[in-house]
Protein backbone atom coordinates (compact mmCIF):
# COMPACT_ATOMS: atom_id res chain seq x y z
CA UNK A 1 0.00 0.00 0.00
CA UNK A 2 2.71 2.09 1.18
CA UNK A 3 3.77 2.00 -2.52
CA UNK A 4 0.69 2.50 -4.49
CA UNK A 5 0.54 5.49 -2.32
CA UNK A 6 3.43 6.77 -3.43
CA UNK A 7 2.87 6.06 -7.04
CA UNK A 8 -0.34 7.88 -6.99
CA UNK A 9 1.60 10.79 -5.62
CA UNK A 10 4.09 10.65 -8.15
CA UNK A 11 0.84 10.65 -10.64
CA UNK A 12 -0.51 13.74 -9.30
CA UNK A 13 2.34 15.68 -8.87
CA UNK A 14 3.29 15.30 -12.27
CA UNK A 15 0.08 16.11 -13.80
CA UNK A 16 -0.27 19.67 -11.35
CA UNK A 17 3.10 20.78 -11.35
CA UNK A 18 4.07 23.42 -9.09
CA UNK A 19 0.75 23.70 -7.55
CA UNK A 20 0.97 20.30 -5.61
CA UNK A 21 3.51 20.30 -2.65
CA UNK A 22 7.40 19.47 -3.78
CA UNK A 23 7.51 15.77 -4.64
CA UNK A 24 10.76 14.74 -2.27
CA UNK A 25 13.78 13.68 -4.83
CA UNK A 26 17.21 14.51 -5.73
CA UNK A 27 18.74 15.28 -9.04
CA UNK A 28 21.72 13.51 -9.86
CA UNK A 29 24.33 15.34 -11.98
CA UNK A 30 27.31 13.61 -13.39
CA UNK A 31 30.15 15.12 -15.48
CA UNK A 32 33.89 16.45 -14.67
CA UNK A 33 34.86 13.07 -13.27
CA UNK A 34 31.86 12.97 -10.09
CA UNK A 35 28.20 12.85 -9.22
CA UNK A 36 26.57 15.50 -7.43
CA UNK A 37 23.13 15.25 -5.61
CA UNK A 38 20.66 18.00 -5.35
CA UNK A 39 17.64 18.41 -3.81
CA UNK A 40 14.96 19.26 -6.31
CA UNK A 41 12.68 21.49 -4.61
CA UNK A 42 15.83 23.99 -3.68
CA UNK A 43 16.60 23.81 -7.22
CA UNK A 44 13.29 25.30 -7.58
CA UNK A 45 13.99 27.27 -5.59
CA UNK A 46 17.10 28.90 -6.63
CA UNK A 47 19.45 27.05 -4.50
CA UNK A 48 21.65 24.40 -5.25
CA UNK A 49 21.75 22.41 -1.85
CA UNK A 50 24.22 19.52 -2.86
CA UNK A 51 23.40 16.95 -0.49
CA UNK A 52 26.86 14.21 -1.66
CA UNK A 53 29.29 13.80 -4.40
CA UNK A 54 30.88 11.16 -5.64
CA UNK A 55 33.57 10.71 -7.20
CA UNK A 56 33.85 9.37 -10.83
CA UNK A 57 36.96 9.88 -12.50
CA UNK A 58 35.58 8.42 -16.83
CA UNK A 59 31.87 8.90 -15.93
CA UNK A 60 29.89 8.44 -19.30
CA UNK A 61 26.44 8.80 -18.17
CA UNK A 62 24.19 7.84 -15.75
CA UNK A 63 20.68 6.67 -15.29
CA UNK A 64 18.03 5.35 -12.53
CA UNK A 65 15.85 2.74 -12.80
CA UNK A 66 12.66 4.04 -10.21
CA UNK A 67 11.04 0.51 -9.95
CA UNK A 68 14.02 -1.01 -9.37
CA UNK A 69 15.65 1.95 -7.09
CA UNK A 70 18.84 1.40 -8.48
CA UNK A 71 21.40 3.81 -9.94
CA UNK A 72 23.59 3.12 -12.58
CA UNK A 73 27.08 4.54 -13.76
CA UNK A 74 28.27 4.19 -17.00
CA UNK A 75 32.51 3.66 -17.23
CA UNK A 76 34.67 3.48 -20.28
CA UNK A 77 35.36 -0.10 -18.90
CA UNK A 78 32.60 -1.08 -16.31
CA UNK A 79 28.89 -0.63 -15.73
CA UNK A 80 28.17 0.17 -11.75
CA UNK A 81 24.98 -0.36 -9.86
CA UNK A 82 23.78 1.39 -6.93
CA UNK A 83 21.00 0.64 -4.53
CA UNK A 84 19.18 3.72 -3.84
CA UNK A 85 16.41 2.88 -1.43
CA UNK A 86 18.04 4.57 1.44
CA UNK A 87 18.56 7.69 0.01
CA UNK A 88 16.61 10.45 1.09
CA UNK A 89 16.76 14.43 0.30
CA UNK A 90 19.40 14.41 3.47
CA UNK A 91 21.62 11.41 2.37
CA UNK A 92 22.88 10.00 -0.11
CA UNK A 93 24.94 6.22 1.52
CA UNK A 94 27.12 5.08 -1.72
CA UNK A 95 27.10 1.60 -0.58
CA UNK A 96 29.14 -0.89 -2.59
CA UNK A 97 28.09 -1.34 -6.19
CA UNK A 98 27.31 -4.14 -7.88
CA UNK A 99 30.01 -3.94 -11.05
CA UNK A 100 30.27 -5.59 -14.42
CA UNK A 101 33.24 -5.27 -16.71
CA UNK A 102 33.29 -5.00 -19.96
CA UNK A 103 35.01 -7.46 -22.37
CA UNK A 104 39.04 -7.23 -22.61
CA UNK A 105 39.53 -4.69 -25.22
CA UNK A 106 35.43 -2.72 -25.66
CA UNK A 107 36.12 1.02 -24.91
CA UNK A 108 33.01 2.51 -24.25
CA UNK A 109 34.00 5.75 -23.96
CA UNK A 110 31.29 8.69 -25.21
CA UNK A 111 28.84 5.74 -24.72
CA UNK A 112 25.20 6.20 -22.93
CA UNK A 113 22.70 3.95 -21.45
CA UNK A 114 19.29 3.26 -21.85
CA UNK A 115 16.92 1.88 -19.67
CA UNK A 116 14.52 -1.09 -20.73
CA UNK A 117 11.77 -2.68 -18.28
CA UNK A 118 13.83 -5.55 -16.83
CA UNK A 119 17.52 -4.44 -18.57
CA UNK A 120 19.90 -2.15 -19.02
CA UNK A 121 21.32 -0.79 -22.44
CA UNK A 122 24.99 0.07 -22.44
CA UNK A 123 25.94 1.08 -26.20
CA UNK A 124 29.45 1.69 -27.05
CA UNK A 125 29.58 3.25 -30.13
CA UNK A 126 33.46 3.74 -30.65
CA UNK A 127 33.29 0.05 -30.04
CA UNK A 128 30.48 -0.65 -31.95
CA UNK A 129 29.16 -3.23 -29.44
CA UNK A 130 26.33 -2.87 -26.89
CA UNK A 131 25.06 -4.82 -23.56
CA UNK A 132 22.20 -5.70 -21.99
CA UNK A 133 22.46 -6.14 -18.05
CA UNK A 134 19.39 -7.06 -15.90
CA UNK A 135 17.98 -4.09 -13.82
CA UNK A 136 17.83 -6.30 -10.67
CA UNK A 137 21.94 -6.66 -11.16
CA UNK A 138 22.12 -10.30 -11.43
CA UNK A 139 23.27 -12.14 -14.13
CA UNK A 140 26.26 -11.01 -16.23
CA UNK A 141 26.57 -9.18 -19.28
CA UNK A 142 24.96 -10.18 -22.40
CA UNK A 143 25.70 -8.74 -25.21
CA UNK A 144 23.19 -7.65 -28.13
CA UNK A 145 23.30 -8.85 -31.53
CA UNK A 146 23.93 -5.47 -33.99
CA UNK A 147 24.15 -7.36 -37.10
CA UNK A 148 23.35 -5.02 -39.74
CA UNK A 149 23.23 -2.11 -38.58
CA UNK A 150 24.81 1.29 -39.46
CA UNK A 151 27.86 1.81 -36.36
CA UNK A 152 26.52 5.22 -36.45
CA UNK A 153 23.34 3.76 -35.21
CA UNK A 154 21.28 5.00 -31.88
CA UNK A 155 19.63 2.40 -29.53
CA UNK A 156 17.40 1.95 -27.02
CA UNK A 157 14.93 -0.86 -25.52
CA UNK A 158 11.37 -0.74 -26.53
CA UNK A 159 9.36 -2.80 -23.85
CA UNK A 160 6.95 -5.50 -25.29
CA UNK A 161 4.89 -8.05 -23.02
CA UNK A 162 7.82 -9.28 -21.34
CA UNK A 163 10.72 -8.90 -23.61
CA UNK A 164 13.14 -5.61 -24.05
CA UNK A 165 13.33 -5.16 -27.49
CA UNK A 166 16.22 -3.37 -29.29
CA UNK A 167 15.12 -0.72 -30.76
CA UNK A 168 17.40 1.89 -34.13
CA UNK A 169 17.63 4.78 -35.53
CA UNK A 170 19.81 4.75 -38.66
CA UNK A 171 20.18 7.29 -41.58
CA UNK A 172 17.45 4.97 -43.56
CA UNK A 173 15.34 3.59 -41.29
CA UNK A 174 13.81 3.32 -37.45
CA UNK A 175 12.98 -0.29 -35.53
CA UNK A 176 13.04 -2.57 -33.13
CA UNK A 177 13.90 -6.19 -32.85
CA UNK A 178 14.79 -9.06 -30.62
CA UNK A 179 18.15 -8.21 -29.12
CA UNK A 180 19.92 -11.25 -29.58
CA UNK A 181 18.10 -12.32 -32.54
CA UNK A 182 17.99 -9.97 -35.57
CA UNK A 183 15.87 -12.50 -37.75
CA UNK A 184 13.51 -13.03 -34.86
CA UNK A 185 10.25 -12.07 -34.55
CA UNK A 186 8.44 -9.43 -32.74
CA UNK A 187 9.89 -7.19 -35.33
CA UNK A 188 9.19 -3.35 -37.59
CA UNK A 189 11.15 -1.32 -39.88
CA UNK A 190 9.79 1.46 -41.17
CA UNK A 191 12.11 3.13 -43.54
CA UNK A 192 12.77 7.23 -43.18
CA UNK A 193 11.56 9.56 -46.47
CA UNK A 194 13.76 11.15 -46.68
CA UNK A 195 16.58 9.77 -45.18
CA UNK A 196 18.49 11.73 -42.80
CA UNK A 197 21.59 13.99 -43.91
CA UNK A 198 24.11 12.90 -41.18
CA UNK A 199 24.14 10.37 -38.38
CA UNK A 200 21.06 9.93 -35.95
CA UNK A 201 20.84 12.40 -32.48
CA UNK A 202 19.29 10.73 -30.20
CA UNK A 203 16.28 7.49 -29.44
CA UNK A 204 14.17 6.71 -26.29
CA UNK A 205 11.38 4.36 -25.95
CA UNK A 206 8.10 5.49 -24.37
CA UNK A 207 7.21 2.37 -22.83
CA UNK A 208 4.16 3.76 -21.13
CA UNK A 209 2.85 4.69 -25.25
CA UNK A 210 4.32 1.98 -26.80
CA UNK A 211 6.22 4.10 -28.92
CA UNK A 212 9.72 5.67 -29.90
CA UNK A 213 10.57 8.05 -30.32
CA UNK A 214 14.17 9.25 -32.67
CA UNK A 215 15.53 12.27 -33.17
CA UNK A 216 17.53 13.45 -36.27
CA UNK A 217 18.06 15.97 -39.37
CA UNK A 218 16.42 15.90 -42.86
CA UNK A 219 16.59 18.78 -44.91
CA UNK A 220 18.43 20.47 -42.41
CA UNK A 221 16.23 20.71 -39.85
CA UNK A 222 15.75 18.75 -37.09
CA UNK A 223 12.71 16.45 -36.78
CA UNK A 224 11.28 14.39 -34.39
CA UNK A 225 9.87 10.67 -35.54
CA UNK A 226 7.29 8.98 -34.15
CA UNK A 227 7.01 5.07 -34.26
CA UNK A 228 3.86 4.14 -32.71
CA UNK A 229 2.30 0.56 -34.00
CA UNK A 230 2.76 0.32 -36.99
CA UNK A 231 2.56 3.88 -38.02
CA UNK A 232 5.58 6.61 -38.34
CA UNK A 233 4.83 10.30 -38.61
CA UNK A 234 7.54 13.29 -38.05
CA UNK A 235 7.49 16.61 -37.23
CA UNK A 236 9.64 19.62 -37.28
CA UNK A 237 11.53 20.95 -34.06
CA UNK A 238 13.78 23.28 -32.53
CA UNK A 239 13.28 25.85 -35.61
CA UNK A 240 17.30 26.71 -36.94
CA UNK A 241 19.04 24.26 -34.74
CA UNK A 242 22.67 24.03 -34.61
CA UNK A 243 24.68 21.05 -32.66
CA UNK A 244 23.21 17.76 -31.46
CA UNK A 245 19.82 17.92 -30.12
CA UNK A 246 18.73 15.18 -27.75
CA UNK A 247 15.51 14.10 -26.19
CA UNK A 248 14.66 14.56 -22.59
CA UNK A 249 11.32 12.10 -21.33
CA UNK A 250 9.41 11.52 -18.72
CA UNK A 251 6.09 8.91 -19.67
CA UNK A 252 3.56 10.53 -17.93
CA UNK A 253 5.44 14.28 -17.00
CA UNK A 254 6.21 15.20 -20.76
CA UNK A 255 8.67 15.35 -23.35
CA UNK A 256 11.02 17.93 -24.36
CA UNK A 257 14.01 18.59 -27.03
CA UNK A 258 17.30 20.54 -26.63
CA UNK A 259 20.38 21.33 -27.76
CA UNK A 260 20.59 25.17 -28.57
CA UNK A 261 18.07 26.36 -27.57
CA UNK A 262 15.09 23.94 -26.18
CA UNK A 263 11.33 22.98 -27.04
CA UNK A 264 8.67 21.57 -25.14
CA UNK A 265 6.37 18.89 -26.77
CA UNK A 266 4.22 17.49 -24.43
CA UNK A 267 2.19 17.83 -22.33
CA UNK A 268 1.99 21.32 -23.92
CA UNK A 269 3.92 22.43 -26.95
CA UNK A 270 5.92 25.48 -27.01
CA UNK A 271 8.04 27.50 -29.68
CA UNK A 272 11.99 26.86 -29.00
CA UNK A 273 12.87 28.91 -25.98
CA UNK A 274 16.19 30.01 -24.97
CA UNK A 275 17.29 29.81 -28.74
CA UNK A 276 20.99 31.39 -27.53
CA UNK A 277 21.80 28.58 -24.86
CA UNK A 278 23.69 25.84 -25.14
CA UNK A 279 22.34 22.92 -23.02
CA UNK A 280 24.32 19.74 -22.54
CA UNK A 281 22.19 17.29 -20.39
CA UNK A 282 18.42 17.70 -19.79
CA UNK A 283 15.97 15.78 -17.40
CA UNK A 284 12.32 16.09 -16.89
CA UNK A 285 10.97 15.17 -13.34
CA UNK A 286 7.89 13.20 -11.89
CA UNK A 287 7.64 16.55 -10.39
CA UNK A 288 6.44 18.06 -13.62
CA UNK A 289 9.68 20.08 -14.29
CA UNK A 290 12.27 20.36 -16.73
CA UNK A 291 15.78 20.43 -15.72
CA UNK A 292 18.52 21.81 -18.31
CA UNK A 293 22.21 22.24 -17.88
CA UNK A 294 24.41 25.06 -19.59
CA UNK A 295 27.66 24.91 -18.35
CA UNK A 296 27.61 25.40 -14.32
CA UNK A 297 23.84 26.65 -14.74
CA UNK A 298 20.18 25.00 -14.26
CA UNK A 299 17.98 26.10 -15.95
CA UNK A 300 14.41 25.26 -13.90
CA UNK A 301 11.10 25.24 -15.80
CA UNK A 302 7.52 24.38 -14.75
CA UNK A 303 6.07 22.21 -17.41
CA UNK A 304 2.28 22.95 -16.24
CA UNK A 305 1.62 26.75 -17.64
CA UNK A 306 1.02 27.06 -21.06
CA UNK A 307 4.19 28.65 -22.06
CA UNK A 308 6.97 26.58 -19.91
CA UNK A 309 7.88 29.02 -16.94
CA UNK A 310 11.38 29.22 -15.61
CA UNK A 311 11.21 28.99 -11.71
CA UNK A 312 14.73 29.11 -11.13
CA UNK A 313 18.30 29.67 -12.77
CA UNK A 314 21.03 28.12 -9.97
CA UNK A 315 24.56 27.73 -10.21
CA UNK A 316 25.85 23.76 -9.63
CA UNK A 317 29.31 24.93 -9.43
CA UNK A 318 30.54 22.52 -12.05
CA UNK A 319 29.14 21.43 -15.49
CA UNK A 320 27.21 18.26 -15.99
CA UNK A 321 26.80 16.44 -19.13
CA UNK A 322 24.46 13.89 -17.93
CA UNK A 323 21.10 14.33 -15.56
CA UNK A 324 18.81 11.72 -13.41
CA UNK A 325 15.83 12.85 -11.45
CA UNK A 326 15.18 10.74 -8.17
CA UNK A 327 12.37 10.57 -6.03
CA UNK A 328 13.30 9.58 -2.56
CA UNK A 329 10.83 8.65 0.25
């Protein structure tokens, strides 16, 4: 019960926004070799009230896994898990990690994971492998099968009855397949027209849609595709853009695209705001906010007004390239 309570507040929160009381969580922020933890609401607030850092000399990226509360650091050489159901918005224990290396010789440096329903993605493009890793951290490493596909590719797991598909976005086309199986069956293609001018930005799976959701640039411009059944549609975003745009998502808090500049696209769509700034790492909340990083600045929006309102603009005192929002209990 004590759960299904706090899902239903984690429901409600992110459908009112700012007027419900502060969801508790922290906001991890990973980048110059460490992890920092803030609380959110004094993030709202203005204030960056770092609560522990860790160190991490490599970090890649980081992500947590809410139903599992576990928190996972990507390596050049080693995926790390951390349980995080003792954390709370006044401490953050580190605990000892559960750790799986890599094979001898896969460099997964400027690699990023993605989170599935029951695994974890780590894709390392340099390498041009990629590992799955169940969320509960047992088992070891298995690796996925990326026969035929473009190195250049993006990936992420689509969830599908019980099975984490592996989901692409090439140049020519976006899918989803079995992992370790690229014959297998459940499987869709759908081929992009027209193809895209340089290699994919970014792909995440709405699992609570059924959908994904890739990100890339056709005709010089960046648009957004939507895979969702059998049907793929696209849209313009981000106006001019310039750099490489990624996708931040929440399934039931919204979704938004940044880069230079950002754009809100659900729940409520904006024009691109901040069309100057250049954001690195971007994170939207249960809470119903969106949380962008330009160099040592946040950049805090509400999501609930019509036009996305900034709430707060505080200093980290380091710059992140990689964001996880946490709720805590």
């Amino acid at each position: 019960m004590k759960r299904l309570g706090f899902l239903l507040l984690l429901f409600l929160t992110a459908c009112t926004g700012s007027q419900e009381a502060p969801l508790p969580a922290l906001l991890a922020a990973g980048g110059e070799d460490e992890v920092r933890f803030y609380r959110a609401r004094d993030l709202q607030g203005g204030t960056a009230t770092q609560v522990a850092a860790w160190p991490a000399p490599g970090l890649q990226d980081l992500a947590y896994a809410g139903t599992f509360r576990r928190l996972y650091l990507l390596f050049p050489d080693r995926v790390e898990a951390y349980d995080a159901a003792g954390f709370t918005e006044a401490s953050v224990p580190k605990g000892t990690p559960l750790v799986q290396a890599f094979p001898g010789g896969v460099d997964c440096t400027g690699g990023y994971l993605r989170l599935g329903q029951n695994a974890l993605l780590a894709h390392c493009p340099g390498a041009g492998r990629a590992f799955l890793w169940s969320l509960d951290g047992s088992g070891s490493l298995l690796e996925a099968d990326l026969t035929g596909l473009d190195p250049a590719a993006r990936l992420a797991l689509l969830p599908q009855g019980s099975l984490d598909l592996l989901a692409y976005l090439t140049q020519e086309a976006l899918g989803f397949r079995p992992a370790q199986d690229p014959q297998g069956t459940p499987s869709l293609e759908r081929p992009l027209s027209p193809p895209l001018d340089q290699a994919p930005f970014d792909l995440r799976a709405d699992a609570a849609k059924g959908r994904l959701l890739g990100l890339g640039s056709a005709g010089l411009k960046a648009r957004l595709y939507t895979l969702q059944g059998e049907a793929l549609g696209s849209q313009e975003v981000l106006g001019n853009f310039f750099g490489t745009p990624r996708l931040a998502l929440d399934p039931v808090a919204g979704l938004a695209v940044y880069g230079r500049g950002f754009q809100v696209l659900e729940p409520k769509a904006s024009p691109t705001l901040e069309a100057y700034t250049d954001f690195a790492a971007g994170a939207i909340g249960q809470d119903g906010y969106l949380y962008l990083a330009s160099g040592s600045s946040l950049y805090v929006y509400d999501l609930v007004p019509s036009s996305p309102q900034r709430v707060a603009t505080p200093s980290l005192g380091f710059a992140p390239k990689a964001l996880a929002f946490l709720p805590v209990e």
